[in-house]
C-alpha atoms as a PDB file:
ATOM      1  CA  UNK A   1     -15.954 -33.103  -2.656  1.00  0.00           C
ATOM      2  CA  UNK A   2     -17.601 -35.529   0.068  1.00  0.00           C
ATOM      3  CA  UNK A   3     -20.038 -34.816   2.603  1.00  0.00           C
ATOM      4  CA  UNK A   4     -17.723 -33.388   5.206  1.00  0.00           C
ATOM      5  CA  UNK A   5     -15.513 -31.300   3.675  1.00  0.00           C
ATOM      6  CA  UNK A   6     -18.591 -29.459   1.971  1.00  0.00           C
ATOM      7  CA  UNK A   7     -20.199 -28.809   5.476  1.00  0.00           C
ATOM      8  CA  UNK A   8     -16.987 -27.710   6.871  1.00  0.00           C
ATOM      9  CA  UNK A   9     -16.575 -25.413   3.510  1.00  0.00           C
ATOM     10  CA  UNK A  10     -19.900 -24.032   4.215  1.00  0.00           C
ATOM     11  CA  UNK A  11     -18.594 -22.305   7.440  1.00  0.00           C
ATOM     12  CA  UNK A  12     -17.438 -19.733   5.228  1.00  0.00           C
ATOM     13  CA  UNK A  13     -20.978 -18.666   4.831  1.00  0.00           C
ATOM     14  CA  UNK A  14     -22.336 -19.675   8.530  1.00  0.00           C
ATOM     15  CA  UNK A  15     -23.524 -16.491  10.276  1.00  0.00           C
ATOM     16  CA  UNK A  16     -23.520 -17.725  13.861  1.00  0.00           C
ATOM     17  CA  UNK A  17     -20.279 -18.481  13.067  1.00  0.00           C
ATOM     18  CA  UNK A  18     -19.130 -15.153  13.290  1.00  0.00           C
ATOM     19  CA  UNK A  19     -15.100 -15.171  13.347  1.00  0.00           C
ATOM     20  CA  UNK A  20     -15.033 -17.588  10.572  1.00  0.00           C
ATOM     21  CA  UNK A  21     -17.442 -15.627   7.838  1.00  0.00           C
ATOM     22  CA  UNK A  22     -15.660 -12.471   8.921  1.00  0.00           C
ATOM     23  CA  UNK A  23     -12.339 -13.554   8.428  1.00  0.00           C
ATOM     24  CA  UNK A  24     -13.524 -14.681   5.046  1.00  0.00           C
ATOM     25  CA  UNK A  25     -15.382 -10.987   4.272  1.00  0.00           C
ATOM     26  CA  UNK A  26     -12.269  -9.373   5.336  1.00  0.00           C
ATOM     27  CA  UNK A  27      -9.829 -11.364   3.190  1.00  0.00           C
ATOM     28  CA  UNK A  28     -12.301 -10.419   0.612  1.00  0.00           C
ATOM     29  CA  UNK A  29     -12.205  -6.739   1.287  1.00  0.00           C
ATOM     30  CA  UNK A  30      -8.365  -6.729   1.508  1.00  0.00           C
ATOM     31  CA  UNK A  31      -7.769  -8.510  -2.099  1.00  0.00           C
ATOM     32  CA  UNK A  32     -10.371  -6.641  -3.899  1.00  0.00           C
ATOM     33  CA  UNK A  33      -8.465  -2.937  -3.089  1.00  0.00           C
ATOM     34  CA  UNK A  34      -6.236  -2.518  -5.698  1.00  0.00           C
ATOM     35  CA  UNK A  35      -4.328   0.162  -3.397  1.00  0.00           C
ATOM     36  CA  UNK A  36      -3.500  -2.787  -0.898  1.00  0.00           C
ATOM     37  CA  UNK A  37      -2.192  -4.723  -3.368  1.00  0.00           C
ATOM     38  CA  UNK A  38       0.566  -2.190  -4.583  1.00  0.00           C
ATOM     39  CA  UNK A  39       1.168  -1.167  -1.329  1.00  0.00           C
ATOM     40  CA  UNK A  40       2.478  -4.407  -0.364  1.00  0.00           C
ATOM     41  CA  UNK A  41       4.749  -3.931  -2.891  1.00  0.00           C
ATOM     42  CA  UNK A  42       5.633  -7.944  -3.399  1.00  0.00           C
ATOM     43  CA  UNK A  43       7.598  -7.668  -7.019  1.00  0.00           C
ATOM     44  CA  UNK A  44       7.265 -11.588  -6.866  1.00  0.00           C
ATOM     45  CA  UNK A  45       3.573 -11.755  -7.355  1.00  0.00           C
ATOM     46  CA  UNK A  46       1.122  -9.964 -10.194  1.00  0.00           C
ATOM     47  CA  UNK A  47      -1.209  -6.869  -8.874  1.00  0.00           C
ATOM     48  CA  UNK A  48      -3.259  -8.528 -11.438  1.00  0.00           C
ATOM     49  CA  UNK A  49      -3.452 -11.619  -9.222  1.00  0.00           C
ATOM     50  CA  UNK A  50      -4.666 -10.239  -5.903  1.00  0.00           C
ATOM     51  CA  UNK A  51      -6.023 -14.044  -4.873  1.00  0.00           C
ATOM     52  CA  UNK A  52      -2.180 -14.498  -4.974  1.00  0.00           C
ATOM     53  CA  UNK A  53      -1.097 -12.637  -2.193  1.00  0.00           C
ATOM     54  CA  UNK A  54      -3.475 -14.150   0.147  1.00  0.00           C
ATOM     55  CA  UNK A  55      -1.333 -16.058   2.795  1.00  0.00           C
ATOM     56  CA  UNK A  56       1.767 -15.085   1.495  1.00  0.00           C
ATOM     57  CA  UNK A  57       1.380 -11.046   2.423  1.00  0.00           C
ATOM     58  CA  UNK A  58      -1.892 -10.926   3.758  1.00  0.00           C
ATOM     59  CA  UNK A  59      -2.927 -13.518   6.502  1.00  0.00           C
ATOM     60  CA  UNK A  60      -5.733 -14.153   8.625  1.00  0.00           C
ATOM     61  CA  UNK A  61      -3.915 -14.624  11.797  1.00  0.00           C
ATOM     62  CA  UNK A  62      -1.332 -12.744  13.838  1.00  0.00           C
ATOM     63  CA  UNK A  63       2.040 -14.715  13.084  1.00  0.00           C
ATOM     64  CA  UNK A  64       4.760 -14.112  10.863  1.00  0.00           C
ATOM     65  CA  UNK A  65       6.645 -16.532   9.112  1.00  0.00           C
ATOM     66  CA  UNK A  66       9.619 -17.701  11.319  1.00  0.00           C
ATOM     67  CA  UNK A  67      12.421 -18.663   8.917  1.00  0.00           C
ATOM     68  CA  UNK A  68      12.343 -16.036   6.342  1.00  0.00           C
ATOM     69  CA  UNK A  69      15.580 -15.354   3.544  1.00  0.00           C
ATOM     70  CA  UNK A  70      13.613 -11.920   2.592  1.00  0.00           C
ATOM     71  CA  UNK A  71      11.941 -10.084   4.995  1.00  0.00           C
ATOM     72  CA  UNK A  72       8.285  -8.992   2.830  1.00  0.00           C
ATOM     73  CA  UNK A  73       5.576  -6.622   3.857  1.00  0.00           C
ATOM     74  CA  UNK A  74       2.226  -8.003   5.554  1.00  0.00           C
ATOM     75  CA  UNK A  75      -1.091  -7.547   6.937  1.00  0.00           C
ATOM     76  CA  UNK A  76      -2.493  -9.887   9.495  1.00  0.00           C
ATOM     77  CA  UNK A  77      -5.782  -9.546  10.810  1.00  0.00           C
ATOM     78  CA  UNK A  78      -7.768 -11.353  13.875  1.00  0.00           C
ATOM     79  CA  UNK A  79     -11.518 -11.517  15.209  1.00  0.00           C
ATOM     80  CA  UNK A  80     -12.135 -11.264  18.493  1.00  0.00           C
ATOM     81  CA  UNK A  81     -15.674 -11.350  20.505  1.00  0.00           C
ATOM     82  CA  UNK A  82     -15.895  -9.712  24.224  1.00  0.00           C
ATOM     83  CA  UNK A  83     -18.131  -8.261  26.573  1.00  0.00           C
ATOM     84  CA  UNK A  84     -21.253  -9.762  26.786  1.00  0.00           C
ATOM     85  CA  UNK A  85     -23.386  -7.939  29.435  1.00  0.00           C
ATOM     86  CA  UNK A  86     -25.325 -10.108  31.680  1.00  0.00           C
ATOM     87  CA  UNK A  87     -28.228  -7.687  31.067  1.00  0.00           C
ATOM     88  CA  UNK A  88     -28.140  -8.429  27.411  1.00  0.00           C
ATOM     89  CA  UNK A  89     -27.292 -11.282  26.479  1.00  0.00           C
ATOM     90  CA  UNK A  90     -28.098 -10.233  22.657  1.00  0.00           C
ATOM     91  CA  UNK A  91     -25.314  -8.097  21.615  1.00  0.00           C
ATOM     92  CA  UNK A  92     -21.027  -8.557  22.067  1.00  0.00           C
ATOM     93  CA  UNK A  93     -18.768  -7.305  21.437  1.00  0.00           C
ATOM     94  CA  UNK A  94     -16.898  -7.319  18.062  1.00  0.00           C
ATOM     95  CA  UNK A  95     -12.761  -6.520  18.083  1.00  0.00           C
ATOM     96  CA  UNK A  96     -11.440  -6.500  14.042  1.00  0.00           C
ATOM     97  CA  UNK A  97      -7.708  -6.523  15.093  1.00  0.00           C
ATOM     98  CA  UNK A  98      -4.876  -5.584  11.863  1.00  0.00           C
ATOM     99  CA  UNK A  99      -1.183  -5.938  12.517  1.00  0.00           C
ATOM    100  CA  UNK A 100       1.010  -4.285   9.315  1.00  0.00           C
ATOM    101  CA  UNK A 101       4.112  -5.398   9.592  1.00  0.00           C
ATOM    102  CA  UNK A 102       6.571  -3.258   6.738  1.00  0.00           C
ATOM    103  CA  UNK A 103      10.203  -4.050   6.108  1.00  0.00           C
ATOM    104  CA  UNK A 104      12.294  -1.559   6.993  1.00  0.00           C
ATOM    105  CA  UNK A 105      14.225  -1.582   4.015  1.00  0.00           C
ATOM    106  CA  UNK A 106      11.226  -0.398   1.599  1.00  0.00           C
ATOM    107  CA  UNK A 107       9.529   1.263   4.383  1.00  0.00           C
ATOM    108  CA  UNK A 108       9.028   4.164   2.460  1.00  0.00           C
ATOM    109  CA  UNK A 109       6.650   4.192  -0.661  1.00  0.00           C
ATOM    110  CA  UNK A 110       8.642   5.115  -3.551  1.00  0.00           C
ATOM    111  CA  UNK A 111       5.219   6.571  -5.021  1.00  0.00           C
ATOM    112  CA  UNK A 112       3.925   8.578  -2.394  1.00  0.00           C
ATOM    113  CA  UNK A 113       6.946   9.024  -0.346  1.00  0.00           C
ATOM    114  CA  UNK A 114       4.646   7.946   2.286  1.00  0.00           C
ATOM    115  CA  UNK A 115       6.082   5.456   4.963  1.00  0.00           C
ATOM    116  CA  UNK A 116       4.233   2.653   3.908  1.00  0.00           C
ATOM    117  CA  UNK A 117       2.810   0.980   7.322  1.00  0.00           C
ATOM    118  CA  UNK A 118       1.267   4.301   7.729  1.00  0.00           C
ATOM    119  CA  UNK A 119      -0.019   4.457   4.110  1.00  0.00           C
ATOM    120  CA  UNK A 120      -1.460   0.720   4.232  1.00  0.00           C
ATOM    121  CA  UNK A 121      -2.958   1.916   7.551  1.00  0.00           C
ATOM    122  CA  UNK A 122      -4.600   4.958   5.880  1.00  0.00           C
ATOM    123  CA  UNK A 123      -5.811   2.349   3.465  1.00  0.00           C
ATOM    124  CA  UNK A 124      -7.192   0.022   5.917  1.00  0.00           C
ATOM    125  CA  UNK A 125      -9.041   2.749   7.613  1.00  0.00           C
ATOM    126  CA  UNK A 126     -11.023   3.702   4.261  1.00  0.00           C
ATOM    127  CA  UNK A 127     -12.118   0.196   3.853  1.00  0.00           C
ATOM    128  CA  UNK A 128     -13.019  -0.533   6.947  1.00  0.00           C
ATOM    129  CA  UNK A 129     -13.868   2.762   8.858  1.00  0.00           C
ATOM    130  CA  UNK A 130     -17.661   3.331   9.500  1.00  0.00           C
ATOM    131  CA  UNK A 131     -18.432   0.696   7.362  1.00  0.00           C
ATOM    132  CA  UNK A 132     -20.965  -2.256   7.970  1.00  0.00           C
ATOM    133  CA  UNK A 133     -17.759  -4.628   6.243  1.00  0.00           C
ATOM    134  CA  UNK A 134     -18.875  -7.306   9.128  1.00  0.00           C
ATOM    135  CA  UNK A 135     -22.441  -6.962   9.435  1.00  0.00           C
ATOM    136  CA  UNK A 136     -22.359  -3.525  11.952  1.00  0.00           C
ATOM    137  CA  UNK A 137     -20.702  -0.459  11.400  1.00  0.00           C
ATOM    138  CA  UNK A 138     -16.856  -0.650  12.797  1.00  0.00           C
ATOM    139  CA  UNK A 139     -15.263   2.342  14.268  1.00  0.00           C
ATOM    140  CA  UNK A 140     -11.154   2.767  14.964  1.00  0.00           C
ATOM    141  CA  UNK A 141     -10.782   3.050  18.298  1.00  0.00           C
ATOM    142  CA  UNK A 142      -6.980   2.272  18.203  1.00  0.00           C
ATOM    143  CA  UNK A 143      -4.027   3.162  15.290  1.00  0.00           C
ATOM    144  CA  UNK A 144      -1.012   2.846  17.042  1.00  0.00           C
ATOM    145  CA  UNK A 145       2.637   2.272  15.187  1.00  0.00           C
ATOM    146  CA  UNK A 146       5.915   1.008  16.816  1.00  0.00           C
ATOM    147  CA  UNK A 147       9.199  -1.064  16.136  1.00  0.00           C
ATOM    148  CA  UNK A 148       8.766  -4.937  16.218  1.00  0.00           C
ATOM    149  CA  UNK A 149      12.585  -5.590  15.390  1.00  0.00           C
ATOM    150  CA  UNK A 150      15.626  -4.232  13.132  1.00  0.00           C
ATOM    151  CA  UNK A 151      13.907  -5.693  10.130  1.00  0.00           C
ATOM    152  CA  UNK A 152      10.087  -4.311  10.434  1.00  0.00           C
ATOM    153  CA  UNK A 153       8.340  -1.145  11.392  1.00  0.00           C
ATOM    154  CA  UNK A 154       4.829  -2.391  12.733  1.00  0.00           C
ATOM    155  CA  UNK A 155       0.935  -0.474  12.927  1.00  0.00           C
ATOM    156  CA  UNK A 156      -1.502  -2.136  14.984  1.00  0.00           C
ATOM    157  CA  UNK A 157      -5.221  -0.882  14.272  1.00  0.00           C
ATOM    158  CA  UNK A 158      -8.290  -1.925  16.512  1.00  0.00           C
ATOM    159  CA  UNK A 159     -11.633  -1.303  14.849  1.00  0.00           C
ATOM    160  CA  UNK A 160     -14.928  -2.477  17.405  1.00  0.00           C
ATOM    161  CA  UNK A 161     -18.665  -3.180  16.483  1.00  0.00           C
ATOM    162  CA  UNK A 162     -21.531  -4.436  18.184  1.00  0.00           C
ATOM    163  CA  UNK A 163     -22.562  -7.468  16.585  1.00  0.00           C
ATOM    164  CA  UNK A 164     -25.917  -9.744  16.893  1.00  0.00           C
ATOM    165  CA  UNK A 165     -24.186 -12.367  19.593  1.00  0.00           C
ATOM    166  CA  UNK A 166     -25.762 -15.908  17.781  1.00  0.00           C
ATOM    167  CA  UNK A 167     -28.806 -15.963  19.002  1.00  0.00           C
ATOM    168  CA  UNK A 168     -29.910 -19.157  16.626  1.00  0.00           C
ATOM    169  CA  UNK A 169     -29.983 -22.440  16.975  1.00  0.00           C
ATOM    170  CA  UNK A 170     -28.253 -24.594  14.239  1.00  0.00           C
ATOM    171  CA  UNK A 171     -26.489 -27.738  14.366  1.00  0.00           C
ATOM    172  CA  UNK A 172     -23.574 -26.255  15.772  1.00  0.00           C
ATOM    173  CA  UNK A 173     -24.951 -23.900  17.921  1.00  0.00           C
ATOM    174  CA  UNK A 174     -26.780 -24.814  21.185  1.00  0.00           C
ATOM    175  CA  UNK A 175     -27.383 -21.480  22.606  1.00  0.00           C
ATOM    176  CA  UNK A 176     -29.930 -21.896  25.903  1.00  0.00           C
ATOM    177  CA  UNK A 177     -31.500 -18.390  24.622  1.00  0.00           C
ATOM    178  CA  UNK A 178     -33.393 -20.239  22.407  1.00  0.00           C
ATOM    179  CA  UNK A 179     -34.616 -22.874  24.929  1.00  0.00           C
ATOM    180  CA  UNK A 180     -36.076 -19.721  26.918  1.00  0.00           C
END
């Protein structure tokens, strides 16, 4: 691996660079819940092989794959960063966004008899709920289902946290707080 790609690898791990690590510890979370994995109910991949389902039911940004010949269950999740006050310039906000999307034709959980954008949702929520999973504890301050199309029944959960807003100076930082 040369020079580059190793620093750009390392972002992974880079605190002030908060969506990136984040994304990363999420993913994390996601494939290590054994629940999730079964949920998703994806008979062309092995529960065994969590790592597997990563991009292919579980992606870390808010699209869908446009051309699809089987319509599959996913999660997609986002990072977001908002409201800094101009009184304190220390803390933002932190938005964890997840979009389940569930095809309509297995919508219901032949285990639980649970509709299963609701169940993975319920799942989600234990995971991530009051947890410090990004650094601060994250609260659900939106759970809200609804119809995308004919072929997917959708949940859109909003967890916030107040997180540290990169207050240090690195090499890809310049943040004038420090200068101060």
């Amino acid at each position: 691996m040369d020079s580059i790609t190793k620093e750009l690898v390392n972002y992974k791990k880079i605190y002030e660079q908060d969506d990136v690590w984040m994304k990363n510890t999420i993913k994390n979370k996601l494939l290590d819940d054994p629940r999730i994995i079964r949920v998703l109910n994806n008979e062309e991949l092995d529960e065994n092989n969590p790592d597997d389902y990563y991009l292919v039911n579980i992606l870390p940004y808010y699209l869908v794959p446009e051309v699809q010949t089987k319509t599959s269950n996913y999660i997609c999740y986002e990072v977001g960063f908002s409201d800094i006050d101009n009184h304190n310039k220390i803390i933002k906000l932190c938005q964890l966004t997840f979009y389940i999307f569930c095809d309509i034709k297995t919508i219901i959980d032949k285990n639980t008899g649970i509709p299963r954008h609701d169940l993975l949702a319920a799942l989600i929520a234990d995971d991530f709920n009051w947890t410090n999973t990004t650094g601060a504890q994250l609260r659900l301050i939106s759970d809200r289902p609804y119809g995308m199309d004919a072929r997917y029944a959708m949940r859109t959960m909003v967890f916030e946290s107040n997180s540290p807003n990169n207050i240090t100076k690195n090499k890809s930082v310049d943040n004038y707080l420090i200068r101060k």
